[in-house]
Protein backbone atom coordinates (compact mmCIF):
# COMPACT_ATOMS: atom_id res chain seq x y z
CA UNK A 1 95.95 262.12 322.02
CA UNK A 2 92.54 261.07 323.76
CA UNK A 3 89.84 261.09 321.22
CA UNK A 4 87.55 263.61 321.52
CA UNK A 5 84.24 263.79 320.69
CA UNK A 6 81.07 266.50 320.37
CA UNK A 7 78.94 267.24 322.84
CA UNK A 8 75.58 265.41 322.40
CA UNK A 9 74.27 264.87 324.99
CA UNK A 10 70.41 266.32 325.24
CA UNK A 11 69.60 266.10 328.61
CA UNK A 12 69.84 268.66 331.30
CA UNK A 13 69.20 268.76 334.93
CA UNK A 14 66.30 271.23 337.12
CA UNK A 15 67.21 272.96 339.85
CA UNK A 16 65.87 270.32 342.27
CA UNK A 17 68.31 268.01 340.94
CA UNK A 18 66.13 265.84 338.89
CA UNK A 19 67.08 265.22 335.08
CA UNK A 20 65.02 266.07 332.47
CA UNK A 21 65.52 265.20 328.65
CA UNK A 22 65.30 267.33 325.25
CA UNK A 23 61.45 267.73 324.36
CA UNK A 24 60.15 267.75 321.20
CA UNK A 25 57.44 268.98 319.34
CA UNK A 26 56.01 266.98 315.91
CA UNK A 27 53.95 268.84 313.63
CA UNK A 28 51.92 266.36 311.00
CA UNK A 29 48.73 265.81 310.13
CA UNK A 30 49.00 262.27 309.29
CA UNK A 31 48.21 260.17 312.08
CA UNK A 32 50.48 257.30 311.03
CA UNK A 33 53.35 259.74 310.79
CA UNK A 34 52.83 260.88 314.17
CA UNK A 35 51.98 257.62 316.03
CA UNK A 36 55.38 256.43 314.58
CA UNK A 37 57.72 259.31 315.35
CA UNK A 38 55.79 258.99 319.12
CA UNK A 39 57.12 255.47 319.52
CA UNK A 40 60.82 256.11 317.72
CA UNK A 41 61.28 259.13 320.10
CA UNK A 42 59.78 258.02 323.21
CA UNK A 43 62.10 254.98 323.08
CA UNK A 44 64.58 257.06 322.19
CA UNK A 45 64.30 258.96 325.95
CA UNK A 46 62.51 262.41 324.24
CA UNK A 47 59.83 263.94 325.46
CA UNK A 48 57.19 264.38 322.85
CA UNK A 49 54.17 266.28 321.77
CA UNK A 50 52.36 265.96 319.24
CA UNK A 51 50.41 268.64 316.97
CA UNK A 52 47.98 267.57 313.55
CA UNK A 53 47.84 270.68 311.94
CA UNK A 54 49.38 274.26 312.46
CA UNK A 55 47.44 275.85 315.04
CA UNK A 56 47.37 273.22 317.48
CA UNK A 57 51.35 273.77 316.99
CA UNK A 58 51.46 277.34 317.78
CA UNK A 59 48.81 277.30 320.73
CA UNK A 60 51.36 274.46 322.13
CA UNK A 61 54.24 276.16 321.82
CA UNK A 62 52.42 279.46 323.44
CA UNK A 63 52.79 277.30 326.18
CA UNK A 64 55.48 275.46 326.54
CA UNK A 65 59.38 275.87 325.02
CA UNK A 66 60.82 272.82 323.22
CA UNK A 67 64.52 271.73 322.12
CA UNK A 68 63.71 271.06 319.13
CA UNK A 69 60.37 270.80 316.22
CA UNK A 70 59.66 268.51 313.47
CA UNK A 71 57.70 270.40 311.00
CA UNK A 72 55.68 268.69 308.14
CA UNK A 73 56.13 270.47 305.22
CA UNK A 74 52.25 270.22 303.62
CA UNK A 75 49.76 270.92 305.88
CA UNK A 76 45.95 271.71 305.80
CA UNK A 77 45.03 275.45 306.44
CA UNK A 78 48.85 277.13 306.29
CA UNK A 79 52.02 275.32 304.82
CA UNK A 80 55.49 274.15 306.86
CA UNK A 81 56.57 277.57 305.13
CA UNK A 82 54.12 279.75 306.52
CA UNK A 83 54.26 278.63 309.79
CA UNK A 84 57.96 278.56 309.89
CA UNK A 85 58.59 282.21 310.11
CA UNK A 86 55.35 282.50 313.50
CA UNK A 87 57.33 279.01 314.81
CA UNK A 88 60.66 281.21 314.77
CA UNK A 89 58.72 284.35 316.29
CA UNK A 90 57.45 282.28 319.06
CA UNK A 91 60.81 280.86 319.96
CA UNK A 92 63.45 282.01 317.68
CA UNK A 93 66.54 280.01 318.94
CA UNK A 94 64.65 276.71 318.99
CA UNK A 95 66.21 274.18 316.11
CA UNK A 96 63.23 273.42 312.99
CA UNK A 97 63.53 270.67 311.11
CA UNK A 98 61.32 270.11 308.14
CA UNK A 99 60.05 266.70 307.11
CA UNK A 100 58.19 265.92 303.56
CA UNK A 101 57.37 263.55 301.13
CA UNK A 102 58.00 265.75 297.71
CA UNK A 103 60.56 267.98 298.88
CA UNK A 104 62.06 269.95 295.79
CA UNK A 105 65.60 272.14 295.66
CA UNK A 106 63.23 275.21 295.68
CA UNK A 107 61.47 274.00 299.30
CA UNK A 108 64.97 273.22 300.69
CA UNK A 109 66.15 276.74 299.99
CA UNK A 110 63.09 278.42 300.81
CA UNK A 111 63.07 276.70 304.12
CA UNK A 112 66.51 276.95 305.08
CA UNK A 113 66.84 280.79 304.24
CA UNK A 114 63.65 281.13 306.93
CA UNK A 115 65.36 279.54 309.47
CA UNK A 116 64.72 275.68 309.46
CA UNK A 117 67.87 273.50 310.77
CA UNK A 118 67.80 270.51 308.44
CA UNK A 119 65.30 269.03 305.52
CA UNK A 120 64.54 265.14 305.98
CA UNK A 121 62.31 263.82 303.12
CA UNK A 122 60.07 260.95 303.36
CA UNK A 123 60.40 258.29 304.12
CA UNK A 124 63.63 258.52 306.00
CA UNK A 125 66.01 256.55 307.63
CA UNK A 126 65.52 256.07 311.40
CA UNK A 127 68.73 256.39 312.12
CA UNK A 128 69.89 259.33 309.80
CA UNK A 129 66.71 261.20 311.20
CA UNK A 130 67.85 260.75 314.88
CA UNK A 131 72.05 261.58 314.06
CA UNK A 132 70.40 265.14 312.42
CA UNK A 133 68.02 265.48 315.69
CA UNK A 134 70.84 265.52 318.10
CA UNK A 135 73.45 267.41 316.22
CA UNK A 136 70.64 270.14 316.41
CA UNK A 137 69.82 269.93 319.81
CA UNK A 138 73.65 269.66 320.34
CA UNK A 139 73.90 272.94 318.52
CA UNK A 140 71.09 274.82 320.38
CA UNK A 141 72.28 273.81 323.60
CA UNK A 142 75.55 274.73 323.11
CA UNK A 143 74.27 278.18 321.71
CA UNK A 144 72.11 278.57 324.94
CA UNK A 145 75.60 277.38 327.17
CA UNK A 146 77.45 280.11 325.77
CA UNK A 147 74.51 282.94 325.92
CA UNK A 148 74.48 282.44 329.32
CA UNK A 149 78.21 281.86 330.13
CA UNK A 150 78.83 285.77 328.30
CA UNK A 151 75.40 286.80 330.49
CA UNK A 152 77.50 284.83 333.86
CA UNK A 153 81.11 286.21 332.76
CA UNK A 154 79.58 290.17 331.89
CA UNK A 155 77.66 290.05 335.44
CA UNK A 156 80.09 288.56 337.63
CA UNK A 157 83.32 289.98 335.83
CA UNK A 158 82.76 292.76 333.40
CA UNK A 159 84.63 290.80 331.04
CA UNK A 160 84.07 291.25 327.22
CA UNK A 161 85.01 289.00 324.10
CA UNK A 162 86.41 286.53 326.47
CA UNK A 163 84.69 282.81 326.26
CA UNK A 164 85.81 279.80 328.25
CA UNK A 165 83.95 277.69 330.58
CA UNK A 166 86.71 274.99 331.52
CA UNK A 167 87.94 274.70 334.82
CA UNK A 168 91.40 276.19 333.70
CA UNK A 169 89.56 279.19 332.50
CA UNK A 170 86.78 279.69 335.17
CA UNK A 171 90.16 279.97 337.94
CA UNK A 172 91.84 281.79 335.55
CA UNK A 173 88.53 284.48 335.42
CA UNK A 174 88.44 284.35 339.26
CA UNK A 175 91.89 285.05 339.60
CA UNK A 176 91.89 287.87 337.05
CA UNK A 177 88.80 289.35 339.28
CA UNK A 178 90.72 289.04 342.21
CA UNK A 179 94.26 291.20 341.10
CA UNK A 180 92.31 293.86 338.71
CA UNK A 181 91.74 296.05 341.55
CA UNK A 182 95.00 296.38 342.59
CA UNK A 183 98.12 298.01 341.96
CA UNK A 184 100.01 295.50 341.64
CA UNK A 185 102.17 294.80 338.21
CA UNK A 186 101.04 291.88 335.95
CA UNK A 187 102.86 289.12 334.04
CA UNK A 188 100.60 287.22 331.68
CA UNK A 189 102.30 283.97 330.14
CA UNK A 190 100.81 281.89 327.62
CA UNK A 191 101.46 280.46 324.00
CA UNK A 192 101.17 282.69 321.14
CA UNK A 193 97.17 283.64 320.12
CA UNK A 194 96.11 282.37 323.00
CA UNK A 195 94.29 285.69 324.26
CA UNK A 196 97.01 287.74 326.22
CA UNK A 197 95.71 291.34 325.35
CA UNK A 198 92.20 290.43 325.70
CA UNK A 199 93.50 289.24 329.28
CA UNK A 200 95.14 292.59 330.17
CA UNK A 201 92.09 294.65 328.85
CA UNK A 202 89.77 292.47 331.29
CA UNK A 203 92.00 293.30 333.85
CA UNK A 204 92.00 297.10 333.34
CA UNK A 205 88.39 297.19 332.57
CA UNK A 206 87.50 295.85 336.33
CA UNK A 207 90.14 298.52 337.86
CA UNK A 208 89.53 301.65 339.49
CA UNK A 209 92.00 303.14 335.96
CA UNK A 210 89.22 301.41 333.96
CA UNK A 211 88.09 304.82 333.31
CA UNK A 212 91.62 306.00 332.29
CA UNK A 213 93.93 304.84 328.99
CA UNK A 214 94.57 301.88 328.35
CA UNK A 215 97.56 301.86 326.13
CA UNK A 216 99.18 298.72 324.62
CA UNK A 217 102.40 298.25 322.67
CA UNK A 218 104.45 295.40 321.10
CA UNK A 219 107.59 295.75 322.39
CA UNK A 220 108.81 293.52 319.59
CA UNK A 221 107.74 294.89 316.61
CA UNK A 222 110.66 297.65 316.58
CA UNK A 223 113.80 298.23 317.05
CA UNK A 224 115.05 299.66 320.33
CA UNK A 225 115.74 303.29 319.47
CA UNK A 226 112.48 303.56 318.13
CA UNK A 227 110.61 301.56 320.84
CA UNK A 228 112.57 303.68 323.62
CA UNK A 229 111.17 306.56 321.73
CA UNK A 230 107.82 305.72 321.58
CA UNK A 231 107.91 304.09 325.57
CA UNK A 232 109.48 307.65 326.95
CA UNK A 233 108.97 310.72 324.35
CA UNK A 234 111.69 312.64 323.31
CA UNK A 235 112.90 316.39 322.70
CA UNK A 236 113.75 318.20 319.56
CA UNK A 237 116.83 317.36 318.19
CA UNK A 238 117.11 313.99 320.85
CA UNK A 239 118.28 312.16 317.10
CA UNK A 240 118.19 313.15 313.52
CA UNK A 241 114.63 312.51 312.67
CA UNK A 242 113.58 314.37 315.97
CA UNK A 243 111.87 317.48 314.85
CA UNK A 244 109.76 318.25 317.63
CA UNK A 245 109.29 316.92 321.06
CA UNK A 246 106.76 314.19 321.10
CA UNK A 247 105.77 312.67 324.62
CA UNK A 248 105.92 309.03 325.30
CA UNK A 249 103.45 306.51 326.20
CA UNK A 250 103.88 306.43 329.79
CA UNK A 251 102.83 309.53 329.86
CA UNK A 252 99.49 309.06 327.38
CA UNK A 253 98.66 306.12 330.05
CA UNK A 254 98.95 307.97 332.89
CA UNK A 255 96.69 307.28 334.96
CA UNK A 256 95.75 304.04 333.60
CA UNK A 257 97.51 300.80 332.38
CA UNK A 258 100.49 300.16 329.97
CA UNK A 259 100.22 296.76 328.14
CA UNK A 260 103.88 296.33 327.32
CA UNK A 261 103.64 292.48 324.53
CA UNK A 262 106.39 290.67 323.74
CA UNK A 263 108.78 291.79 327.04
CA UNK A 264 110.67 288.91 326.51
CA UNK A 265 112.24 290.34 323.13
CA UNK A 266 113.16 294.09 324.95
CA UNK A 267 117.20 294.93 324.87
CA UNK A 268 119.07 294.77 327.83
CA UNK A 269 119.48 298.92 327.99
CA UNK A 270 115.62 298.88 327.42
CA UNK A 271 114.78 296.76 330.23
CA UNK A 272 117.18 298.66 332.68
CA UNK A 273 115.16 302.21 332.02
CA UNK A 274 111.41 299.99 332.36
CA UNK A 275 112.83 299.00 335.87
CA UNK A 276 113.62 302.42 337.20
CA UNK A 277 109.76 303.52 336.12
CA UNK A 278 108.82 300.76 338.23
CA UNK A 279 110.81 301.39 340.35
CA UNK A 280 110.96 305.27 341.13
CA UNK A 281 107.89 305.97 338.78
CA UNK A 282 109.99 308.57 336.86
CA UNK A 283 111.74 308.70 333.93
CA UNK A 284 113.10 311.61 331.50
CA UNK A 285 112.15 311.96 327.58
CA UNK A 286 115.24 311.25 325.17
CA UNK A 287 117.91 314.14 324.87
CA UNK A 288 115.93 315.59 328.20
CA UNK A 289 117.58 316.32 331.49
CA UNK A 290 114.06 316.93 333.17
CA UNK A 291 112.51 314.24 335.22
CA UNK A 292 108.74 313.53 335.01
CA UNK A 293 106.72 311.30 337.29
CA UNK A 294 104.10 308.87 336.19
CA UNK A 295 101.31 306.40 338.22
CA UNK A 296 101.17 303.86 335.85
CA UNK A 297 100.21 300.40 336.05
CA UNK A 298 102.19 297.61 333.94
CA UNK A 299 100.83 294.49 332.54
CA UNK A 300 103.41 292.61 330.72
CA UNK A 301 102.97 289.73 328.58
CA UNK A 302 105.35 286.90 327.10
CA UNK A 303 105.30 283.59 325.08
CA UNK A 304 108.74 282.52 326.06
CA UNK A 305 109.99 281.19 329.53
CA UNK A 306 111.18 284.15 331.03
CA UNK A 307 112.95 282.51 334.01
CA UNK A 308 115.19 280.63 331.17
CA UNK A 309 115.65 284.18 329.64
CA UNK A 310 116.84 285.03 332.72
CA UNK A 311 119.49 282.21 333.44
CA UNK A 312 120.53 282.49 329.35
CA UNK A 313 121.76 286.13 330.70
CA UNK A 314 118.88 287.48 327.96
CA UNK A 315 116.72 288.89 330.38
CA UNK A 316 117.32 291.17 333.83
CA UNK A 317 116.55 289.07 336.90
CA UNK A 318 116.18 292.48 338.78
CA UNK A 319 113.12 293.14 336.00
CA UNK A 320 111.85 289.70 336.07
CA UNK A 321 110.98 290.06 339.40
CA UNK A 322 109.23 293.50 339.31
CA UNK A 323 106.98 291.81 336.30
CA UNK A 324 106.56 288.48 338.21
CA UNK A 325 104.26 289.90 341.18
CA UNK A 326 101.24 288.12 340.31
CA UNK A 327 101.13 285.55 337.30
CA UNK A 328 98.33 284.95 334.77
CA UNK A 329 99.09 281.59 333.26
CA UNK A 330 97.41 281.00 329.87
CA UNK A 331 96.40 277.68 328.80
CA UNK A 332 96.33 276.65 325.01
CA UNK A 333 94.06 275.59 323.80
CA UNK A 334 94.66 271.91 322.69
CA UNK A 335 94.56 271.81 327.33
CA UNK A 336 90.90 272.99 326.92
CA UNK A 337 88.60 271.56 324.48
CA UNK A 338 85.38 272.13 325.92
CA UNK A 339 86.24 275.73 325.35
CA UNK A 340 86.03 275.26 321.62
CA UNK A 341 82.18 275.01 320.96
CA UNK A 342 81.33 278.26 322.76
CA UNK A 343 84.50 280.27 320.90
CA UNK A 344 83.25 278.56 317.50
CA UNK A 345 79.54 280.30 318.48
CA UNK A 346 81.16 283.34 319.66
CA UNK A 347 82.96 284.16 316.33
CA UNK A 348 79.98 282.97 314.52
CA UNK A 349 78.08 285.32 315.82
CA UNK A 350 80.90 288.21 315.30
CA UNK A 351 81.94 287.82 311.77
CA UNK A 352 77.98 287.17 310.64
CA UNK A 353 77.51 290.49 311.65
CA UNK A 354 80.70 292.23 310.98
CA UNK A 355 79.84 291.05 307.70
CA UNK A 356 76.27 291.86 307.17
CA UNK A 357 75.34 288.02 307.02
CA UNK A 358 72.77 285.86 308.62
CA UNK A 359 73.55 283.38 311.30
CA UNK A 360 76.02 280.38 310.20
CA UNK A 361 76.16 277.34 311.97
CA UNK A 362 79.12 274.67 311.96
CA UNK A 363 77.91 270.70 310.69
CA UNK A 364 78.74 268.27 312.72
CA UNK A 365 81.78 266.78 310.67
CA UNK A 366 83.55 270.00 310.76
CA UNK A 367 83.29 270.83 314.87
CA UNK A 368 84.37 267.00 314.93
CA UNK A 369 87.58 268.29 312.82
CA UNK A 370 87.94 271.29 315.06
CA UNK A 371 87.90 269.02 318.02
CA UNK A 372 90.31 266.64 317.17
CA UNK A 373 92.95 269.49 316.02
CA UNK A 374 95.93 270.40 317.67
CA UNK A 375 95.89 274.15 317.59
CA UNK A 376 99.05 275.24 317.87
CA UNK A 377 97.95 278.60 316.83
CA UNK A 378 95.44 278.55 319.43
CA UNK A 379 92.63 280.68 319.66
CA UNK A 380 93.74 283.41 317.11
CA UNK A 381 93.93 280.20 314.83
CA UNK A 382 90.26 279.12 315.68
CA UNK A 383 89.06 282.35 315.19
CA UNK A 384 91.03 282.66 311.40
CA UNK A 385 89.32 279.41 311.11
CA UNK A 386 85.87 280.37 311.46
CA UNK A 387 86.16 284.22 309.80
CA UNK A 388 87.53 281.90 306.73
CA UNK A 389 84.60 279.57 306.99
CA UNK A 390 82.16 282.47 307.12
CA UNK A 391 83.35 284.70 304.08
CA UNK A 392 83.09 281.63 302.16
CA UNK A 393 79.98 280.17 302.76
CA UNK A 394 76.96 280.59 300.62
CA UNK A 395 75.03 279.04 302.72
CA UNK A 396 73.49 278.60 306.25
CA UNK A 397 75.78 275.67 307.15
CA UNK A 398 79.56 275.85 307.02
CA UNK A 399 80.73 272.15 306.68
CA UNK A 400 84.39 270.81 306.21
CA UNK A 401 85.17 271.29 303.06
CA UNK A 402 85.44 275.23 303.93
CA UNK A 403 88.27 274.74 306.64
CA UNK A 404 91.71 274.91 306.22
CA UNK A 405 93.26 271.61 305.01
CA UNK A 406 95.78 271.43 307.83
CA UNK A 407 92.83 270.80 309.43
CA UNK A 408 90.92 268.49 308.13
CA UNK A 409 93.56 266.82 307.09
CA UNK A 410 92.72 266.46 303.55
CA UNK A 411 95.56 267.25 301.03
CA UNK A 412 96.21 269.95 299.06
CA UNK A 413 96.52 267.56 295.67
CA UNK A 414 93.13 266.16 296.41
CA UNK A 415 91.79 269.28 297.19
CA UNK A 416 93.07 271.00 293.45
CA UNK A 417 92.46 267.86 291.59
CA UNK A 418 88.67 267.75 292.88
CA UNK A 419 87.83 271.08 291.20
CA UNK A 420 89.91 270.76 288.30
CA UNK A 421 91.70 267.77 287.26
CA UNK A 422 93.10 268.60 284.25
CA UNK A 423 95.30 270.65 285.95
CA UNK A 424 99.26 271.03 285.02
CA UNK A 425 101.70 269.98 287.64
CA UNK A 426 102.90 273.35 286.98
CA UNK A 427 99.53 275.01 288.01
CA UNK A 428 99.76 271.86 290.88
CA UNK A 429 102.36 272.90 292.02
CA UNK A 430 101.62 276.63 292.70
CA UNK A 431 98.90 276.05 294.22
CA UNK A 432 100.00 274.31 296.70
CA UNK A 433 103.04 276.50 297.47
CA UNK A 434 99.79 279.08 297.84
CA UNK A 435 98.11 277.41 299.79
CA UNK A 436 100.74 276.75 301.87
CA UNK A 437 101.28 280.28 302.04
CA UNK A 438 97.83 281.26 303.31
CA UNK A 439 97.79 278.60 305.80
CA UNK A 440 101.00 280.06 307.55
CA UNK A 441 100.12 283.54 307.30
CA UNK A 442 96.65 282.63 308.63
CA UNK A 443 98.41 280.70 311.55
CA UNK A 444 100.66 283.76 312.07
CA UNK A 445 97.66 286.43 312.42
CA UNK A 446 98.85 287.67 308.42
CA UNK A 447 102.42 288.97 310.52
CA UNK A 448 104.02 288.04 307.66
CA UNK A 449 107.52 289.16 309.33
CA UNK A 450 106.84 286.21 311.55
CA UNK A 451 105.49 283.63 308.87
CA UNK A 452 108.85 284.44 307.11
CA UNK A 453 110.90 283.37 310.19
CA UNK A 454 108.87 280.12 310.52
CA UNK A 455 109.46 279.63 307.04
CA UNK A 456 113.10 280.36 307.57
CA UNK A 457 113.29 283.03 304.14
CA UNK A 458 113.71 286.33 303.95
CA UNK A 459 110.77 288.84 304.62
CA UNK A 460 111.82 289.96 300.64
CA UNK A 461 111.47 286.11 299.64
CA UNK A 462 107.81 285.64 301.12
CA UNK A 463 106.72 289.35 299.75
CA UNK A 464 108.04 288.01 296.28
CA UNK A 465 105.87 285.48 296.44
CA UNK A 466 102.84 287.27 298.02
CA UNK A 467 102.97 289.13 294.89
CA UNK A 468 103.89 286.00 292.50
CA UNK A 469 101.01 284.47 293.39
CA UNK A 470 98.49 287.05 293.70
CA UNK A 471 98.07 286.38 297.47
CA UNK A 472 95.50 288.68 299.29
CA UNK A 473 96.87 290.40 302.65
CA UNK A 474 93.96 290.45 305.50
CA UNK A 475 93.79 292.61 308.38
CA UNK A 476 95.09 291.43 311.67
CA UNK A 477 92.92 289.54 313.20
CA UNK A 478 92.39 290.04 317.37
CA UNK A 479 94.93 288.98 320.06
């Protein structure tokens, strides 16, 4: 695999094509300091002003917006502390990053809980100072990209919770514009987790049903009496358990859209009743004899090759090529990294305040392990990833050490033996068979009917020892 690496690069370019660089603003009333951060970061290609005390600062950045400040912590007249919180109400999403010569554990934490990016004590290393300057000018760029990609993506598309700026994606979003209005059936293909639902619900939501159901099923978590059931209603007394006539749900999305997941695993007999709706738009409830008529538009998704389904004689070519009018391929997401900073930001942003937290950001050595990962979960993977990484934090900064070893790469025996090496090779061992558990439910989306087929046990086995263990089920997370 190509190596990948982060995007720091600080510079952006005007609208008359010129190219600007990141500008920066140094607070410090030491002259010294300030001549010599003028001559490191004017060599280093910044653009830099300088401020001696903190209301030159704030009447500067009244007038002008920076990428990033260096704030000294002691100051005459108000402290780095105090004028933290008016520096974040002037521009709250640019990066602060404090700089003293006594800095104490109480300062850090002070500072960091108002808002300041980093702590560098003097005297620092030139280097280590500059490496913590552009990871934070990485970050608020990046935050800025994506801000303005959802503000692009909203405007031009009406698309929500969907985040991708990559080529791949940005036809993909056209072409998605382009078919929504329509009647026409769709077949979205694409890896599991890599976003099919949130696909069809885009596509609905910029159709003239956007204002009727949209109604979703996955047509593989039942069996097929059940699922033919639930698709087309039945009467009283269609089977035993029929008590009362219930309707199906192409007729609660009538009108509007029927996301049918999965299509690939639908029986044969299944399939044949799905064409004639298609087909005739009609069908009759279980046990009925009465027709009814429908105008309902399908969206079907799969994660298999259905045109192999097809020639294995698993699938109905007749059906494969009602679905296959217009195709939504899916990349994964290993085929677009550049997509994975603004989806890290985006489920920052959600599970902080799902959670009642303040903002989190990612350090630079852990989007560098998020880069370089496969993700053969995809994006319901990434976004495990970072709700993990969020509930755990104490902190501001979610580094490494909180994602998933699988990851990272670092091993589970390392991992135990760092917090408690006295351990048994008894308590060793079952904690790696739990955290081997986790990690494959969390790849799965905690369907733990599907981590037990990976794992090739019974569903009985892995609930065994689910409970063994003292494993925690989580919710679902999002397609």
């Amino acid at each position: 695999m190509p190596e990948v690496d982060l995007p720091l690069n600080v510079s952006a370019t005007t609208s008359n094509g010129n190219t600007t660089i990141a500008s920066i603003l140094v607070i410090d009333d030491e002259a010294g300091i300030r001549d010599s951060l003028e001559v490191l970061l004017t060599l280093e290609g910044y653009s830099v002003k300088m401020a001696a005390d903190g209301e030159q600062g704030l009447r500067i950045l009244e007038l002008e917006n920076f990428d990033l400040v260096l704030l000294d912590l002691a100051l005459p007249g108000k402290s780095g502390l105090e004028l933290l919180p008016m520096i974040k109400d002037r521009q709250p999403e640019t990066p602060v990053i404090m700089i003293t010569a006594y800095g104490t554990v109480d300062n850090v934490v002070e500072a960091i809980r108002a808002g300041a990016e980093n702590f560098v004590q003097k005297p620092w290393d030139n280097e280590k100072l500059l490496a913590d300057m552009r990871s934070a000018i990485a970050r608020h760029k990046a935050e800025e990209e994506n801000l303005q990609l959802k503000r692009t993506l909203k405007q031009r598309y009406n698309f929500t919770n969907i985040v991708g700026k990559s080529e791949t994606m940005l036809r993909m979003f056209d072409l998605v514009a382009q078919v929504a209005p329509s009647r026409s059936t769709v077949l979205i293909q694409g890896e599991s987790g890599t976003g099919k639902e949130l696909i069809a619900k885009a596509i609905h939501a910029n159709s003239p049903r956007k204002d009727k159901p949209f109604v979703p099923i996955n047509t593989g978590a039942m069996p097929s009496e059940l699922l033919e059931s639930t698709l087309f209603g039945h009467v009283k007394g269609a089977f035993t358990s029929a008590i009362a006539s219930k309707k199906g749900l192409f007729e609660v999305a009538n009108g509007g859209t029927l996301f049918l997941d999965e299509i690939a695993t639908m029986g044969m007999d299944t399939q044949a009743k799905i064409l004639r709706v298609l087909q005739d738009r009609r069908f009759m409830h279980l046990g009925g004899i009465q027709e009814i008529q429908v105008d309902v538009r399908i969206i079907a998704a799969t994660n298999v090759d259905l045109r192999q389904a097809v020639r294995d004689g698993r699938f109905r070519e007749d059906l494969f090529y009602r679905l296959n009018v217009i195709t939504v391929d899916l990349p994964p997401l290993r085929a677009r990294r550049e997509d994975i900073p603004p989806l890290v930001q985006h489920f920052l942003e959600f599970y902080c305040n799902e959670n009642g937290l303040p903002p989190r950001k990612l350090s630079t050595d852990a989007m560098r392990a998020l880069m370089d990962y496969e993700w053969p979960g995809n994006v319901r993977e990434l976004e495990n990833c970072i709700e993990r990484g969020v509930v755990l934090s104490s902190g501001p900064m979610i580094g490494s050490d909180l994602l998933p070893g699988h990851i990272t790469g670092r091993s589970f025996q390392d991992a135990l033996l760092e917090h408690n090496p006295n351990a048994s090779l008894f308590d060793i061992l079952e904690d790696i068979e739990r955290r081997i558990i986790v990690e494959k439910l969390e790849r799965c989306n905690w369907n733990q009917t599907d981590a037990a087929e990976q794992f090739r046990i019974p569903l009985s086995t892995l609930n065994q020892k689910i409970k063994r263990l003292n494993i925690e089920i989580r919710k679902r997370g999002r397609e």
